[in-house]
C-alpha atoms as a PDB file:
ATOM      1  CA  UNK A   1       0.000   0.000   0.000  1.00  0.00           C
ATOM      2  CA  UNK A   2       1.209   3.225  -0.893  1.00  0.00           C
ATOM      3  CA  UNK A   3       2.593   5.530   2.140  1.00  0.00           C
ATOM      4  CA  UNK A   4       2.541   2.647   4.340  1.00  0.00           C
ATOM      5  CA  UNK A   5       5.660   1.754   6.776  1.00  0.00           C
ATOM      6  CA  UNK A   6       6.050  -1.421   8.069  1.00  0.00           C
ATOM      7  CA  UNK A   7       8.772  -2.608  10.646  1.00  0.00           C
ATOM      8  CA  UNK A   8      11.443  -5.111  10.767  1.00  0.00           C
ATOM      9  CA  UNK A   9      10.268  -8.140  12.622  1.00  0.00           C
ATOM     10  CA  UNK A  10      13.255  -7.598  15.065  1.00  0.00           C
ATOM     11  CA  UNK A  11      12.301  -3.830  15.800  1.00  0.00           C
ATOM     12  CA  UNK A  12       8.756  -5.032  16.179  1.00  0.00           C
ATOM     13  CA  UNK A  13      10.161  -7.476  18.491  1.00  0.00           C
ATOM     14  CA  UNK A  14      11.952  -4.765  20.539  1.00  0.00           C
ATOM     15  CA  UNK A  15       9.252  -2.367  20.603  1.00  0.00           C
ATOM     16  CA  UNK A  16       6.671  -5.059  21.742  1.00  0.00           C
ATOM     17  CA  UNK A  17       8.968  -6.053  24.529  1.00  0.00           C
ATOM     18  CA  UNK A  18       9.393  -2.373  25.109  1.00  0.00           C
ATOM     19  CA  UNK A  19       5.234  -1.686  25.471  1.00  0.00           C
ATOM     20  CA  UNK A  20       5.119  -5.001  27.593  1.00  0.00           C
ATOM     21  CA  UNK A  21       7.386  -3.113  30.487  1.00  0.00           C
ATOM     22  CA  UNK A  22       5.276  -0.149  30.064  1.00  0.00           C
ATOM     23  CA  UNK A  23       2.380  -1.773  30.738  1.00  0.00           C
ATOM     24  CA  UNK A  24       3.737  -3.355  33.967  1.00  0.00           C
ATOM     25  CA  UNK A  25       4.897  -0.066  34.775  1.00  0.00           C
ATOM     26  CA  UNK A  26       1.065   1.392  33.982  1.00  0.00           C
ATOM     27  CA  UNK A  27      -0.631  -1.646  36.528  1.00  0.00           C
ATOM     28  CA  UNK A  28       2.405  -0.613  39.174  1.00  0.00           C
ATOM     29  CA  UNK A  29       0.816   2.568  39.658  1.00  0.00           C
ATOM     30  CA  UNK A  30      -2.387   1.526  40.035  1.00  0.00           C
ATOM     31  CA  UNK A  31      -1.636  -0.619  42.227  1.00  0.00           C
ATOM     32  CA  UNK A  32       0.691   2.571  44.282  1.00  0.00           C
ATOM     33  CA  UNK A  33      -2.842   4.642  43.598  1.00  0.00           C
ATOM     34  CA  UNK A  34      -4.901   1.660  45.435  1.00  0.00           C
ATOM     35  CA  UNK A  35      -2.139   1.355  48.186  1.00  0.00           C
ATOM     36  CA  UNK A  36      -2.598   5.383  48.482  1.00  0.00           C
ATOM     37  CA  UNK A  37       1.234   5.453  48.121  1.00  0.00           C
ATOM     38  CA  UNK A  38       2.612   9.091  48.266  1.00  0.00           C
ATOM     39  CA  UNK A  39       1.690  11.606  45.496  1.00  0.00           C
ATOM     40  CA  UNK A  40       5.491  12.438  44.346  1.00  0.00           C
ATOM     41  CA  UNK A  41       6.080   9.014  44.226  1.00  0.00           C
ATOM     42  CA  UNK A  42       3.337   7.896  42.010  1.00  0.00           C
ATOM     43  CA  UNK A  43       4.132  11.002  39.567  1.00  0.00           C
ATOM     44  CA  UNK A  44       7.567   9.911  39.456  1.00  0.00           C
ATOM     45  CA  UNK A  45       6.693   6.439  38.159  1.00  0.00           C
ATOM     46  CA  UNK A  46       4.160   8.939  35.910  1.00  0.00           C
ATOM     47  CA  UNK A  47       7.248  10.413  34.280  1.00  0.00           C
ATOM     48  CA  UNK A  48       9.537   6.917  34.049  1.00  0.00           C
ATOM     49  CA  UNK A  49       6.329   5.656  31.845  1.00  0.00           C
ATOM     50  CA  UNK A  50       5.710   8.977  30.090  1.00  0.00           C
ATOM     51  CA  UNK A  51       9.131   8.800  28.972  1.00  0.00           C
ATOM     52  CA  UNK A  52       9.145   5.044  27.945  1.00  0.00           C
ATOM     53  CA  UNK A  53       6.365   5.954  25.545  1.00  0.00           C
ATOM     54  CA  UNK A  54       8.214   9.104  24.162  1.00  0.00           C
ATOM     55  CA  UNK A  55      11.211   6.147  23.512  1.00  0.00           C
ATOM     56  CA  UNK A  56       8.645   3.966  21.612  1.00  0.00           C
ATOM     57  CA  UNK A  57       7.188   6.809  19.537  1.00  0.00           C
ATOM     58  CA  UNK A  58      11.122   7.640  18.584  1.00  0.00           C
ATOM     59  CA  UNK A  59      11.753   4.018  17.979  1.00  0.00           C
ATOM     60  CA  UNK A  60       8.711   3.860  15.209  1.00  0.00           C
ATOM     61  CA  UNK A  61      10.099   6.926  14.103  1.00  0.00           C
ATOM     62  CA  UNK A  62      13.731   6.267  13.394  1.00  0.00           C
ATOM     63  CA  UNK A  63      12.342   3.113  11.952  1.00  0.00           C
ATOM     64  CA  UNK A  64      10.246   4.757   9.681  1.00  0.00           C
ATOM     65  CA  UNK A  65      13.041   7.494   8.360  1.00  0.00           C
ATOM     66  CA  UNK A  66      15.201   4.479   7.610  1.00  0.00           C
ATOM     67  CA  UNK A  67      12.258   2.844   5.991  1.00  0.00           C
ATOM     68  CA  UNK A  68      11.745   5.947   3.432  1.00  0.00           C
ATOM     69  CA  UNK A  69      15.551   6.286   2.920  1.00  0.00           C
ATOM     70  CA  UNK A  70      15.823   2.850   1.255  1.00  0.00           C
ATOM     71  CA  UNK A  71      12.540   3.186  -0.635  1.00  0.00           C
ATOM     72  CA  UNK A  72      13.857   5.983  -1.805  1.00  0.00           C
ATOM     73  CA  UNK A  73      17.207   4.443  -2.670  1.00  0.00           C
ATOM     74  CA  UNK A  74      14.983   1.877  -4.347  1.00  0.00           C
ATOM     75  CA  UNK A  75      13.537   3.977  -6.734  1.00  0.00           C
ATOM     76  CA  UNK A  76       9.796   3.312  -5.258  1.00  0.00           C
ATOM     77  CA  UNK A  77       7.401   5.622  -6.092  1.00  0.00           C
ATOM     78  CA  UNK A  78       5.477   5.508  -2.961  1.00  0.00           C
ATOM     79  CA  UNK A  79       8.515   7.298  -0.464  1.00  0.00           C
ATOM     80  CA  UNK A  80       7.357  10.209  -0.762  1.00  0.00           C
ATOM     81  CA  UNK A  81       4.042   9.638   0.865  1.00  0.00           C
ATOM     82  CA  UNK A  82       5.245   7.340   3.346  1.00  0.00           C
ATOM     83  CA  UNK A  83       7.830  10.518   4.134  1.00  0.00           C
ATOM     84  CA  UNK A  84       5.129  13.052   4.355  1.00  0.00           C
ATOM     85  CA  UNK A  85       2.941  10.814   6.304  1.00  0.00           C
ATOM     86  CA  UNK A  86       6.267  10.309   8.606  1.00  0.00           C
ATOM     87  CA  UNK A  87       6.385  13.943   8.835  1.00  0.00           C
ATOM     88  CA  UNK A  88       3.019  14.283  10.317  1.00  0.00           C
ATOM     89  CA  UNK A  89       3.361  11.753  12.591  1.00  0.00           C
ATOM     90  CA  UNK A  90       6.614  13.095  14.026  1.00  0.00           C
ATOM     91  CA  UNK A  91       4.633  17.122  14.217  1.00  0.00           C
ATOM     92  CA  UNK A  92       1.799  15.420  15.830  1.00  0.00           C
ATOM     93  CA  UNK A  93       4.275  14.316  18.629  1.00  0.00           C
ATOM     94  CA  UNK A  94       6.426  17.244  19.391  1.00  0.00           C
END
């Protein structure tokens, strides 16, 4: 499909294992919420998974640029949509 990205199985792989923590990290704090565990610590554990996520949404994205560089190596007609639709993506996150 045209302006579609896919990823490598082994950076699917990593980023799966990656989104498994994160949701550990996701039923920790509601189980520090339920224990009424103190505020600062909670939103500390807030930030550690905040900033997991950020490192996924980077991951897909460096995965993505390399993705359009060798389509566009390739010759594929498509790159430039998949680019443009990368370039959304990465606006829509900053």
């Amino acid at each position: 499909m045209a302006g579609t990205l896919w990823l490598a199985q082994d950076t699917e792989a990593a980023i799966q294992r990656r989104l498994r923590r994160i949701e550990g990290q996701v039923a920790g704090l509601q189980r520090m919420l339920a224990e009424r565990r103190d505020c600062a610590d909670i939103a500390q554990q807030v930030a550690a998974a905040r900033a997991a996520l950020d490192r996924v949404a980077m991951d897909l994205l460096v995965a993505g640029l390399e993705q359009c560089l060798r389509m566009d190596l390739d010759g594929k007609p498509h790159a430039a949509g998949a680019l443009a639709k990368l370039k959304r993506t990465f606006l829509m996150l900053s």
